[in-house]
C-alpha atoms as a PDB file:
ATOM      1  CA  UNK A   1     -42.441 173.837 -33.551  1.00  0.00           C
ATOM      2  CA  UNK A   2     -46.052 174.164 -32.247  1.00  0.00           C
ATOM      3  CA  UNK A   3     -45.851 177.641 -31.638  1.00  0.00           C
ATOM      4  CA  UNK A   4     -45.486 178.632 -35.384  1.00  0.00           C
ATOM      5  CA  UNK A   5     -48.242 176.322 -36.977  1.00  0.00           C
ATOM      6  CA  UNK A   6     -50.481 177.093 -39.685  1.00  0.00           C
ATOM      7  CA  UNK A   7     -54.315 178.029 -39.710  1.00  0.00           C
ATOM      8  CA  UNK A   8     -55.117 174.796 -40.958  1.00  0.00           C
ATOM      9  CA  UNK A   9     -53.320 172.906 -38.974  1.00  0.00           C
ATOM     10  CA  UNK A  10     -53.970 174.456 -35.700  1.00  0.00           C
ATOM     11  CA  UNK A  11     -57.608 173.731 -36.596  1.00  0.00           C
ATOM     12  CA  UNK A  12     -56.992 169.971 -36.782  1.00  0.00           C
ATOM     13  CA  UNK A  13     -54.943 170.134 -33.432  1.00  0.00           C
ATOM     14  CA  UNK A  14     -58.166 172.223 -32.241  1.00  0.00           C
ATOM     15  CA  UNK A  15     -60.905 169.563 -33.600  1.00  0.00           C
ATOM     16  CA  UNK A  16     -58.402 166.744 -31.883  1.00  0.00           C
ATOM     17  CA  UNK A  17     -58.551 168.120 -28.876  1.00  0.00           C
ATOM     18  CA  UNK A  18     -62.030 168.640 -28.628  1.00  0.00           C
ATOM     19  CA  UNK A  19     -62.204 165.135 -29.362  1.00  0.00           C
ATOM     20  CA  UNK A  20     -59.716 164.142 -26.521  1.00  0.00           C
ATOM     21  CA  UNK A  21     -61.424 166.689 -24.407  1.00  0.00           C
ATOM     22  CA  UNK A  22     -64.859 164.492 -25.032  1.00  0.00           C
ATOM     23  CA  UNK A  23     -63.359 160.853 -24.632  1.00  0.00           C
ATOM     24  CA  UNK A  24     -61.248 161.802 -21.243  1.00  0.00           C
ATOM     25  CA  UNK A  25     -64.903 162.884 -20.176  1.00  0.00           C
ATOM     26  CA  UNK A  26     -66.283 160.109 -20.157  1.00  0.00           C
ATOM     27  CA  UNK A  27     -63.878 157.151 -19.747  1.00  0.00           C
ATOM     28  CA  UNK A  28     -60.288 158.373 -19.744  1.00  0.00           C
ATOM     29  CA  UNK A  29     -57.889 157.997 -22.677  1.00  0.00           C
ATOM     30  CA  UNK A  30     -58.012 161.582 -24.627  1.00  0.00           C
ATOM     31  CA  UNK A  31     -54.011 161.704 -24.391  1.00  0.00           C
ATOM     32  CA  UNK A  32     -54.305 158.789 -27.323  1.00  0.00           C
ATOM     33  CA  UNK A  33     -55.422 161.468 -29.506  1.00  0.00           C
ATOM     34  CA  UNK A  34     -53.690 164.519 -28.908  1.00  0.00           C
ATOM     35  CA  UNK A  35     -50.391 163.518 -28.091  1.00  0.00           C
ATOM     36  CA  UNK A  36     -49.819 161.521 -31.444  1.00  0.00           C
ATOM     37  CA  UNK A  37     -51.531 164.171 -33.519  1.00  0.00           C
ATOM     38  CA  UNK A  38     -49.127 167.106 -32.258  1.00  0.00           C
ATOM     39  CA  UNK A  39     -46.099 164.546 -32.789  1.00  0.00           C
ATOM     40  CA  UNK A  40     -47.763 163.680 -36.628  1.00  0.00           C
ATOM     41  CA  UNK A  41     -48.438 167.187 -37.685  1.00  0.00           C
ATOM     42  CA  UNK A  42     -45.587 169.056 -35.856  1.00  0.00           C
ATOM     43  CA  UNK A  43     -42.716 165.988 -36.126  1.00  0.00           C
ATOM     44  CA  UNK A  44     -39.792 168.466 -34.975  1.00  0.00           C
ATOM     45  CA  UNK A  45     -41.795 168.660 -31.281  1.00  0.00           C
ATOM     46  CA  UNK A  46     -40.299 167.093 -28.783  1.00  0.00           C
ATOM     47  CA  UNK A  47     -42.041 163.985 -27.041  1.00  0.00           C
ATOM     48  CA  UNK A  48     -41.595 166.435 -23.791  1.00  0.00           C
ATOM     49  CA  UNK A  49     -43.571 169.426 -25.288  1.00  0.00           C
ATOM     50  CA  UNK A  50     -46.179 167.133 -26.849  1.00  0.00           C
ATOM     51  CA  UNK A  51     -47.235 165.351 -23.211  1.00  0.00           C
ATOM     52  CA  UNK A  52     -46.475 169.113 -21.276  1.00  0.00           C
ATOM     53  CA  UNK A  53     -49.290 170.224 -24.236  1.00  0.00           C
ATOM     54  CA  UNK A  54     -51.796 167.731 -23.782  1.00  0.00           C
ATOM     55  CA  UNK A  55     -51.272 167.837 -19.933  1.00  0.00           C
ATOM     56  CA  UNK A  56     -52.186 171.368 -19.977  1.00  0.00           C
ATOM     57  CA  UNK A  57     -55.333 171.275 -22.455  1.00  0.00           C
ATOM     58  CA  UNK A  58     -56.213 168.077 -19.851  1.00  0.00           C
ATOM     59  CA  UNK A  59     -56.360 170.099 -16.875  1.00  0.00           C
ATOM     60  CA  UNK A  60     -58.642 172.469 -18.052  1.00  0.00           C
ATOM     61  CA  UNK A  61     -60.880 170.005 -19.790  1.00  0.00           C
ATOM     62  CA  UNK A  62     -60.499 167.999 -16.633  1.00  0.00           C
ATOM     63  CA  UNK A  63     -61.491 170.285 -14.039  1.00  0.00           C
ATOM     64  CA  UNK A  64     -64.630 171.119 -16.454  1.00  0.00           C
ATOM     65  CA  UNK A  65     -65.708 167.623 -16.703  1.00  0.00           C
ATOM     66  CA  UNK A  66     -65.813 167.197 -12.749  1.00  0.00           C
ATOM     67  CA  UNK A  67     -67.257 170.466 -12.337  1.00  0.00           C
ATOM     68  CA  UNK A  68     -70.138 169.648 -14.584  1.00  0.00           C
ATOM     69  CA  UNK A  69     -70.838 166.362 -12.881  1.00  0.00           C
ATOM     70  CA  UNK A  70     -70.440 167.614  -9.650  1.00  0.00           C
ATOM     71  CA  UNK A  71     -73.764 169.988 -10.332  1.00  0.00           C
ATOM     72  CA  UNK A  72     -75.510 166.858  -9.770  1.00  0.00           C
ATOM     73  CA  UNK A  73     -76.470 166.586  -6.181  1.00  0.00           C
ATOM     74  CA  UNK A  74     -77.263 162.781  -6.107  1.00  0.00           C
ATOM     75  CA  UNK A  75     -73.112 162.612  -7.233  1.00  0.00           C
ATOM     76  CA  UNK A  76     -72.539 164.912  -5.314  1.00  0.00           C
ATOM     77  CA  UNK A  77     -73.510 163.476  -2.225  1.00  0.00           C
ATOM     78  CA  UNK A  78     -71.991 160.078  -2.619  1.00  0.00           C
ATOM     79  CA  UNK A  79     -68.532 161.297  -3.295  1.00  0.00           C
ATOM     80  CA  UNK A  80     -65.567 159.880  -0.931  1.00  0.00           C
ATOM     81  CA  UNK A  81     -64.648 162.834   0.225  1.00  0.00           C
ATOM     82  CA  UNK A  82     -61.468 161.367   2.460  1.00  0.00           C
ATOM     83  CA  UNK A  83     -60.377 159.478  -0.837  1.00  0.00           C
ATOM     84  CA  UNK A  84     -60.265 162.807  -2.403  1.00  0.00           C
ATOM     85  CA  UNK A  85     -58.283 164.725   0.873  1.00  0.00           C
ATOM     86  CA  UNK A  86     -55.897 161.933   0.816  1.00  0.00           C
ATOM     87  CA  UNK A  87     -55.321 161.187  -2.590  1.00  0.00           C
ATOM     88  CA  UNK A  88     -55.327 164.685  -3.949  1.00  0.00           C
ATOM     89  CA  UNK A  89     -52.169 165.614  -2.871  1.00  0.00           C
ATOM     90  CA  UNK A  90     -51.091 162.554  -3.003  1.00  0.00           C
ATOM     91  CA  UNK A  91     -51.559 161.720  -6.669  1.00  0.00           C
ATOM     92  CA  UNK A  92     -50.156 165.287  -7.417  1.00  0.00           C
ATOM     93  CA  UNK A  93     -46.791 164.394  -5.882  1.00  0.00           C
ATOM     94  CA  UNK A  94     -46.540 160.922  -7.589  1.00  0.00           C
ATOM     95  CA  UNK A  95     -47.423 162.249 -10.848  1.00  0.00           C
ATOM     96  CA  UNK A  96     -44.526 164.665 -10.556  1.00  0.00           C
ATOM     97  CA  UNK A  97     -42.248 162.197  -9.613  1.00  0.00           C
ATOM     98  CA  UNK A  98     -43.653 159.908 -12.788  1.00  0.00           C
ATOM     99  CA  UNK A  99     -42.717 163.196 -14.730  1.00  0.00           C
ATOM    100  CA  UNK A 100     -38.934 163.212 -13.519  1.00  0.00           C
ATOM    101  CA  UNK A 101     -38.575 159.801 -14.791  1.00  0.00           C
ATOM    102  CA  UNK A 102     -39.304 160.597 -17.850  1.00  0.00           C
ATOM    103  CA  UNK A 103     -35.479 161.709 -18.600  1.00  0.00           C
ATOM    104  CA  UNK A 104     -34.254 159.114 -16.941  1.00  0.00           C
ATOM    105  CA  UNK A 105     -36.060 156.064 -18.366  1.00  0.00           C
ATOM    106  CA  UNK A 106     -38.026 154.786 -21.645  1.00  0.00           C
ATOM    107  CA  UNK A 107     -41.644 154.368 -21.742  1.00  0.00           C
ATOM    108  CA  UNK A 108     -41.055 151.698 -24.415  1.00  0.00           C
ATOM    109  CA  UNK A 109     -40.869 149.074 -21.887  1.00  0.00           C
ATOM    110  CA  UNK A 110     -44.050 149.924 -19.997  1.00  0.00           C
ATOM    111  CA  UNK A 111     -46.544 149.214 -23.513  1.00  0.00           C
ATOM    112  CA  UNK A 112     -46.522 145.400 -23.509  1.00  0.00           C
ATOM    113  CA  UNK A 113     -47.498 145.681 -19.434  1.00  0.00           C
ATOM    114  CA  UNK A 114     -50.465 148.591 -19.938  1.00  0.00           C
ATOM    115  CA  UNK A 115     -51.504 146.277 -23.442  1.00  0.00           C
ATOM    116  CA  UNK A 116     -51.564 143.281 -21.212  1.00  0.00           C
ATOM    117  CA  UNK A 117     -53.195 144.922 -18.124  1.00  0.00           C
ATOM    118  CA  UNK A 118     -56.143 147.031 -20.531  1.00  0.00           C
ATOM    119  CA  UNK A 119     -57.036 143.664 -21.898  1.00  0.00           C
ATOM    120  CA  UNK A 120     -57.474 141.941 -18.647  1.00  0.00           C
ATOM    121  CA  UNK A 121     -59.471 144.619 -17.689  1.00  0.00           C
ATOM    122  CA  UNK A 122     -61.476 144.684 -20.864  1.00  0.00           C
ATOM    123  CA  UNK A 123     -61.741 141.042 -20.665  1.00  0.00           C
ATOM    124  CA  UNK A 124     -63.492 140.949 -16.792  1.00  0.00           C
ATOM    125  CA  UNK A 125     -65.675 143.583 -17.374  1.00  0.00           C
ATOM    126  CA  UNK A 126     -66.929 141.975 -20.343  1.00  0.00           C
ATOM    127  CA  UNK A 127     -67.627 138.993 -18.681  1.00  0.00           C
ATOM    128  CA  UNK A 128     -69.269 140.272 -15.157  1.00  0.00           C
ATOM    129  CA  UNK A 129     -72.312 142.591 -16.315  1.00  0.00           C
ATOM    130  CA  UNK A 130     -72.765 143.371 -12.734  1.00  0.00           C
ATOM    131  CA  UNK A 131     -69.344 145.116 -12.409  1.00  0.00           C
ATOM    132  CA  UNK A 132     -69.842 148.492 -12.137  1.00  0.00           C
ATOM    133  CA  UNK A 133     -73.705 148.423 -11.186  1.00  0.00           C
ATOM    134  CA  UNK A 134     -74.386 150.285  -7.830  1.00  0.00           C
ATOM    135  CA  UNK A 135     -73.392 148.671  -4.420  1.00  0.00           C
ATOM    136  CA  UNK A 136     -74.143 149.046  -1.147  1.00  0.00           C
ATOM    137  CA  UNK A 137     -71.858 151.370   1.049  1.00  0.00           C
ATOM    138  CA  UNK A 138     -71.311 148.200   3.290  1.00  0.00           C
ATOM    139  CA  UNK A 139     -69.474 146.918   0.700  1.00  0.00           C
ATOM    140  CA  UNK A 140     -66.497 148.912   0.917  1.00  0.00           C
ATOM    141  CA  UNK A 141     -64.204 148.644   4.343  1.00  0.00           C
ATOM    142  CA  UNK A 142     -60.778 150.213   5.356  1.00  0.00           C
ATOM    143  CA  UNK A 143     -58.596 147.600   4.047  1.00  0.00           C
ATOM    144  CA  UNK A 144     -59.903 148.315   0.739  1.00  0.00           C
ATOM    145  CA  UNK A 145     -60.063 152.106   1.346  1.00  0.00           C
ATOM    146  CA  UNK A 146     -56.415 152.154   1.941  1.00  0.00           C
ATOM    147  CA  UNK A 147     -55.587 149.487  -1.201  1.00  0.00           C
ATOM    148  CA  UNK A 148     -57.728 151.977  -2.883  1.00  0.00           C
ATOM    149  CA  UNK A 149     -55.271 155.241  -2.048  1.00  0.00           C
ATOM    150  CA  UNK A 150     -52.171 152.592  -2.856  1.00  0.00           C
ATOM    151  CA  UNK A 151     -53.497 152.531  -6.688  1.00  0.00           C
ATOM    152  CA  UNK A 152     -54.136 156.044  -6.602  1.00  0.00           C
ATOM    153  CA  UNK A 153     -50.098 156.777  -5.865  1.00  0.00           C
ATOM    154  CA  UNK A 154     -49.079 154.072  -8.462  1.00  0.00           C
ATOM    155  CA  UNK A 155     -51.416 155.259 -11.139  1.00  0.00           C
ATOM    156  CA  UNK A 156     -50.622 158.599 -10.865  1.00  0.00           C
ATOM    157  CA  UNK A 157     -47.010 157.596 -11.210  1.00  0.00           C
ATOM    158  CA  UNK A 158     -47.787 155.775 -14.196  1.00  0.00           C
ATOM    159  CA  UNK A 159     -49.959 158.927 -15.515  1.00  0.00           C
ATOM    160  CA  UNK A 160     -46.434 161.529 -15.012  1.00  0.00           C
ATOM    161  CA  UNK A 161     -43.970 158.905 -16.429  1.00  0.00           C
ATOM    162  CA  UNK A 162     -46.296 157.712 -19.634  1.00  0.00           C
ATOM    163  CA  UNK A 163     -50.319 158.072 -18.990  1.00  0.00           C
ATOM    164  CA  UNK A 164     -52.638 156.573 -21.231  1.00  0.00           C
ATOM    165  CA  UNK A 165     -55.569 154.817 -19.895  1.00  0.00           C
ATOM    166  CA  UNK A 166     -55.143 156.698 -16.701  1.00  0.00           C
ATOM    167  CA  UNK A 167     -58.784 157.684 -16.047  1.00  0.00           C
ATOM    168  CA  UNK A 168     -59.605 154.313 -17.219  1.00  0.00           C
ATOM    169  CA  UNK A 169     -57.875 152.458 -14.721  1.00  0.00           C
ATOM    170  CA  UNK A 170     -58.344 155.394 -12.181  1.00  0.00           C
ATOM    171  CA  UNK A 171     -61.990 154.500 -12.637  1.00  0.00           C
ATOM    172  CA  UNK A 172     -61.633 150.559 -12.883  1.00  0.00           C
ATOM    173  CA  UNK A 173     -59.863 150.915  -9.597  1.00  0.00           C
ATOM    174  CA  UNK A 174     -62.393 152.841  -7.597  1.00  0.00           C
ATOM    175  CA  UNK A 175     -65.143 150.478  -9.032  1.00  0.00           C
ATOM    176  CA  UNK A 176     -63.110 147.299  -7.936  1.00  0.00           C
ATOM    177  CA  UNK A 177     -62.035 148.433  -4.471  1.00  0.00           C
ATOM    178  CA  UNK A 178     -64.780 150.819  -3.392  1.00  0.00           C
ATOM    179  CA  UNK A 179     -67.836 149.440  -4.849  1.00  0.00           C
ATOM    180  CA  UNK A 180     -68.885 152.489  -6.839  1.00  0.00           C
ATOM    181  CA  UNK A 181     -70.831 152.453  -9.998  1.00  0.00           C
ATOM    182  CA  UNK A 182     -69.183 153.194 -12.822  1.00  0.00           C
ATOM    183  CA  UNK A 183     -70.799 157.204 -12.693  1.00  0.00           C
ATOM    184  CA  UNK A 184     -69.642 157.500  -9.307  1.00  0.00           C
ATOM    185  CA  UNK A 185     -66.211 156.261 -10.577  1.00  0.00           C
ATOM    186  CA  UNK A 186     -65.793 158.419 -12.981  1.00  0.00           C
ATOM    187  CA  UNK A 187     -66.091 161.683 -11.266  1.00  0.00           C
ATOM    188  CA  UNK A 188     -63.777 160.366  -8.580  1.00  0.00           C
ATOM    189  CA  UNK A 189     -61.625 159.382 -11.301  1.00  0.00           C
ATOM    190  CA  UNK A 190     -62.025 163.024 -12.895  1.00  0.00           C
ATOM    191  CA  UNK A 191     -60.783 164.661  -9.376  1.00  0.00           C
ATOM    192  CA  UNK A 192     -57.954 162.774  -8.694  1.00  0.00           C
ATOM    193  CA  UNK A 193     -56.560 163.125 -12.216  1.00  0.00           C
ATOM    194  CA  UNK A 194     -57.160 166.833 -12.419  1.00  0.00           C
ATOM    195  CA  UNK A 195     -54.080 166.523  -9.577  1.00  0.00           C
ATOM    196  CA  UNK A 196     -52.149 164.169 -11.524  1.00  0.00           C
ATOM    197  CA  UNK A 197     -51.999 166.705 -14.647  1.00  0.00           C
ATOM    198  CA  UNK A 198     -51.177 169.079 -12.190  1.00  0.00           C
ATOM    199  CA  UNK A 199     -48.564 167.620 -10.723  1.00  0.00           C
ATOM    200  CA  UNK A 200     -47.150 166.604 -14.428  1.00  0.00           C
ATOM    201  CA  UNK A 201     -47.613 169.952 -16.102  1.00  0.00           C
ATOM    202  CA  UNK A 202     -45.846 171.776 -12.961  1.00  0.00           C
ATOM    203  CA  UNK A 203     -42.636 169.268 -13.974  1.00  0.00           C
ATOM    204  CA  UNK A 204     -42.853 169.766 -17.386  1.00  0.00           C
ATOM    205  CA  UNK A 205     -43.350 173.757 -16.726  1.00  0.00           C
ATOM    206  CA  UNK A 206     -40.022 173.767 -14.685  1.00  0.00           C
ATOM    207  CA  UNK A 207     -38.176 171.903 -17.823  1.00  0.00           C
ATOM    208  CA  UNK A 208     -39.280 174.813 -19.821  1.00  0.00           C
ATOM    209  CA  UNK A 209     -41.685 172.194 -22.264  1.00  0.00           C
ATOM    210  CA  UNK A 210     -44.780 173.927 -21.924  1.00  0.00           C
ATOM    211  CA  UNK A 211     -45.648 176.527 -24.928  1.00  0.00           C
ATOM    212  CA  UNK A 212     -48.742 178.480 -23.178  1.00  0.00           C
ATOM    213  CA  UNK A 213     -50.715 180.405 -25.522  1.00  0.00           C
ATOM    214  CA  UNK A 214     -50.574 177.263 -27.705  1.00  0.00           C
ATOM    215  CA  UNK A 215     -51.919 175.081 -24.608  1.00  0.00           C
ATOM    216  CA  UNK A 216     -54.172 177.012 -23.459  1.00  0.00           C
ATOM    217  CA  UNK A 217     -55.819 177.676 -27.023  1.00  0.00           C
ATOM    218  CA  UNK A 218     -56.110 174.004 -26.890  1.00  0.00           C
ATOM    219  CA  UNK A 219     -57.519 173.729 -23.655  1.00  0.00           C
ATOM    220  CA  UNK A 220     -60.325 175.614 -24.356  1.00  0.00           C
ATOM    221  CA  UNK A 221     -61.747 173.292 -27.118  1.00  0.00           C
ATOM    222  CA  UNK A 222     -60.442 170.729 -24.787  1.00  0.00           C
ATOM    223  CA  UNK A 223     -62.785 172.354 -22.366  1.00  0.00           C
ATOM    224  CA  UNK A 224     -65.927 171.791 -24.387  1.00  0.00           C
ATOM    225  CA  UNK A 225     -65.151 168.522 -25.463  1.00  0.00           C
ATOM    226  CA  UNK A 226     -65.380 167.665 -21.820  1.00  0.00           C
ATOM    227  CA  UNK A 227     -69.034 169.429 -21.394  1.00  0.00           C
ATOM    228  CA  UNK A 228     -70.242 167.279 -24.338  1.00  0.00           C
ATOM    229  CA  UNK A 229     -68.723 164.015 -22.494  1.00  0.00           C
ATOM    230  CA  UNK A 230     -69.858 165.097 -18.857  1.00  0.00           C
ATOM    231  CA  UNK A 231     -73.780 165.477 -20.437  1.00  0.00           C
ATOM    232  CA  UNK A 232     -73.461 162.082 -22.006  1.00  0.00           C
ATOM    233  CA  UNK A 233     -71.892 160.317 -18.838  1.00  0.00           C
ATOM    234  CA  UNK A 234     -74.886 161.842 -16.726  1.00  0.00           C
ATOM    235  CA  UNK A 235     -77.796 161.242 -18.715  1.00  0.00           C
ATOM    236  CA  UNK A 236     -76.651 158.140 -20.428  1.00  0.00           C
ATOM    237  CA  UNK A 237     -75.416 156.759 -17.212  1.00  0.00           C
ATOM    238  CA  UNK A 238     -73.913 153.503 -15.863  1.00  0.00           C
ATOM    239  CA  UNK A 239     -74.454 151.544 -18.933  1.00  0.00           C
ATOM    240  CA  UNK A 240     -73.108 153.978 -21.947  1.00  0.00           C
ATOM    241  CA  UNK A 241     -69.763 154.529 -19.923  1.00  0.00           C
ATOM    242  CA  UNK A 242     -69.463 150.380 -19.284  1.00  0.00           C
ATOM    243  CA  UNK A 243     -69.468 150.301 -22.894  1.00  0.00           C
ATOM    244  CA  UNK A 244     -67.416 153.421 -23.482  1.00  0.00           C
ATOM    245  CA  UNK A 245     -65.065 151.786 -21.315  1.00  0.00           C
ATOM    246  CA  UNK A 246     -64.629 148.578 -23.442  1.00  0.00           C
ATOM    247  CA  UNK A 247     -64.412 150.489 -26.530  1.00  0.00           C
ATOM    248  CA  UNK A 248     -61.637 152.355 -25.318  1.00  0.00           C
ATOM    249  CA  UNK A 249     -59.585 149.559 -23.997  1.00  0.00           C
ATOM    250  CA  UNK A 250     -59.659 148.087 -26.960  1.00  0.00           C
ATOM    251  CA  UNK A 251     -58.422 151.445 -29.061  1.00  0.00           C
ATOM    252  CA  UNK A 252     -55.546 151.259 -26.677  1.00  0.00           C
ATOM    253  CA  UNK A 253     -54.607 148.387 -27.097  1.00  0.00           C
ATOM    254  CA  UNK A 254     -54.543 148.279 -30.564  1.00  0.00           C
ATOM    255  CA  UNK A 255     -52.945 151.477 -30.831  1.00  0.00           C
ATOM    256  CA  UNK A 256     -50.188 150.751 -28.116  1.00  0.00           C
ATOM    257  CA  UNK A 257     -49.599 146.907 -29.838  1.00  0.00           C
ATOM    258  CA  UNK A 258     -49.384 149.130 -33.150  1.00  0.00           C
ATOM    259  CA  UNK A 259     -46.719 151.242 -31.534  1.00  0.00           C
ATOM    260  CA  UNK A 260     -44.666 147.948 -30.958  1.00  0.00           C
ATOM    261  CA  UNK A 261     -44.646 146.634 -33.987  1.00  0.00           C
ATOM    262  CA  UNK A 262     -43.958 149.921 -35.930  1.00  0.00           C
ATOM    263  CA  UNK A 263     -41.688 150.974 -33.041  1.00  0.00           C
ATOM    264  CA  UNK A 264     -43.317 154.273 -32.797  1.00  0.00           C
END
C-alpha cells in the first residue's frame, strides 16, 4: 500500500506529481500522470485510493494555480463572478454524485466517448486559430450563460465518476459558450474544478480511500508544480496554452486508446 513505500519510490510519486501539479496548471489533465503512476509503482492500491490520492494532491495544487492567477488584476477583473456563485456549489455536488457511481458502474465504457470527444475538440481548435482569442463581452448572452452552468454540472459529474481531461473541457467549454480567451478560461476552469475535487475527495474521504499524510506530502509538490504552470499560463499567454491544449488532447487520447487495447 501507499502508505508504506520506499524512499525511492516516494520520490518518483513526488517528481510525478509535481509534474501533474504543472500540466493541470496550465491546461487540465495532471490526473493522467499521477493516477497511473501510483497504480504502476504501488499495484496492490486500489483504483479508489489512487483517484481519492490524486484528488487530494489536486486540490491543493488547484487552489494554488487559481490563486496565483488571480494576483493578476486584468484576470481578475474579467472573471464571471455569477458563473462562479452558481457553479461552485453546483459542480461540488455533481462531482460527489460522479464519485458514488463509481461503485456502482465501470469507467471502461466512458474511454471510447472522452477519446472520441478530445479529438473533436483537438480537431476544431486546430482548425479555427481564432478560437480562443479575446471576444467582446457582447458576445456572450443568457442562453449561453445558462448552457454554460449545464456543462459545468455534467463535467463535474464526469470529473467524480472518471476525470481526465476535466480542466480541458472545463476550459473548452467556457471558451465556446462564454467567449473567453483561452487565459480567462483557464482560471475559470481552475475555480470550478477546485469544487469538483472537493466534492470527489469528500466521497472518497467518507469510503475511508484517502491515506492523508501520503496525500498531502504529495500535494505539496503538487502545489509547486502548479506555481511553475500558473507563471507560464500568464506570461506566455493565449497562444502557449492553445498549444498546450492540443498537445494534451492528443496524450489523452493516445493514452486512453492505449488503455483499450491493453485493457488497462
Amino acid at each position: 500500500m501507499l502508505a508504506e513505500l520506499s524512499a525511492e519510490t516516494f520520490s518518483i510519486l513526488a517528481v510525478g506529481s509535481f509534474v501533474a501539479g504543472t500540466i493541470d496548471a496550465i491546461v487540465g489533465g495532471g490526473g493522467l500522470i499521477l493516477i497511473p503512476l501510483i497504480l504502476i509503482v504501488a499495484p496492490a492500491t486500489p483504483e479508489a485510493v489512487a483517484m481519492a490520492t490524486n484528488k487530494l494532491a489536486a486540490v491543493f495544487g488547484t487552489s494554488s494555480a487559481a490563486a496565483r492567477m488571480l494576483r493578476a488584476s486584468d484576470i481578475r477583473q474579467k472573471i464571471d463572478r455569477k458563473l462562479v456563485a452558481f457553479g461552485v456549489p453546483l459542480a461540488f455536488a455533481c462531482a460527489a454524485s460522479g464519485a458514488l457511481l463509481v461503485s456502482m458502474l465501470s469507467s471502461e465504457a466512458l474511454r471510447p466517448l472522452v477519446i472520441f470527444l478530445l479529438l473533436a475538440v483537438g480537431t476544431y481548435v486546430a482548425f479555427n486559430p481564432g478560437f480562443g482569442k479575446p471576444q467582446h463581452a457582447s458576445a456572450q448572452n443568457r442562453h449561453r450563460w445558462l448552457v454554460g452552468l449545464f456543462a459545468v454540472g455534467i463535467i463535474a459529474t464526469y470529473d467524480g465518476f472518471f476525470g481526465p481531461g476535466t480542466g480541458t473541457f472545463l476550459i473548452i467549454a467556457f471558451t465556446a459558450l462564454l467567449s473567453k480567451s483561452f487565459v480567462e478560461s483557464a482560471v475559470l476552469a481552475k475555480i470550478i474544478n477546485i469544487a469538483t475535487n472537493l466534492g470527489a475527495l469528500t466521497v472518497f474521504a467518507i469510503g475511508g480511500h484517502v491515506i492523508w499524510l501520503f496525500g498531502l506530502a504529495l500535494a505539496a509538490f503538487n502545489v509547486a508544480g502548479a506555481q511553475v504552470g500558473a507563471r507560464l499560463v500568464l506570461s506566455k499567454g493565449t497562444g502557449f496554452v492553445r498549444i498546450a491544449l492540443l498537445v494534451i488532447v492528443v496524450v489523452m487520447s493516445v493514452k486512453l486508446g492505449y488503455d483499450i487495447y491493453t485493457g488497462a
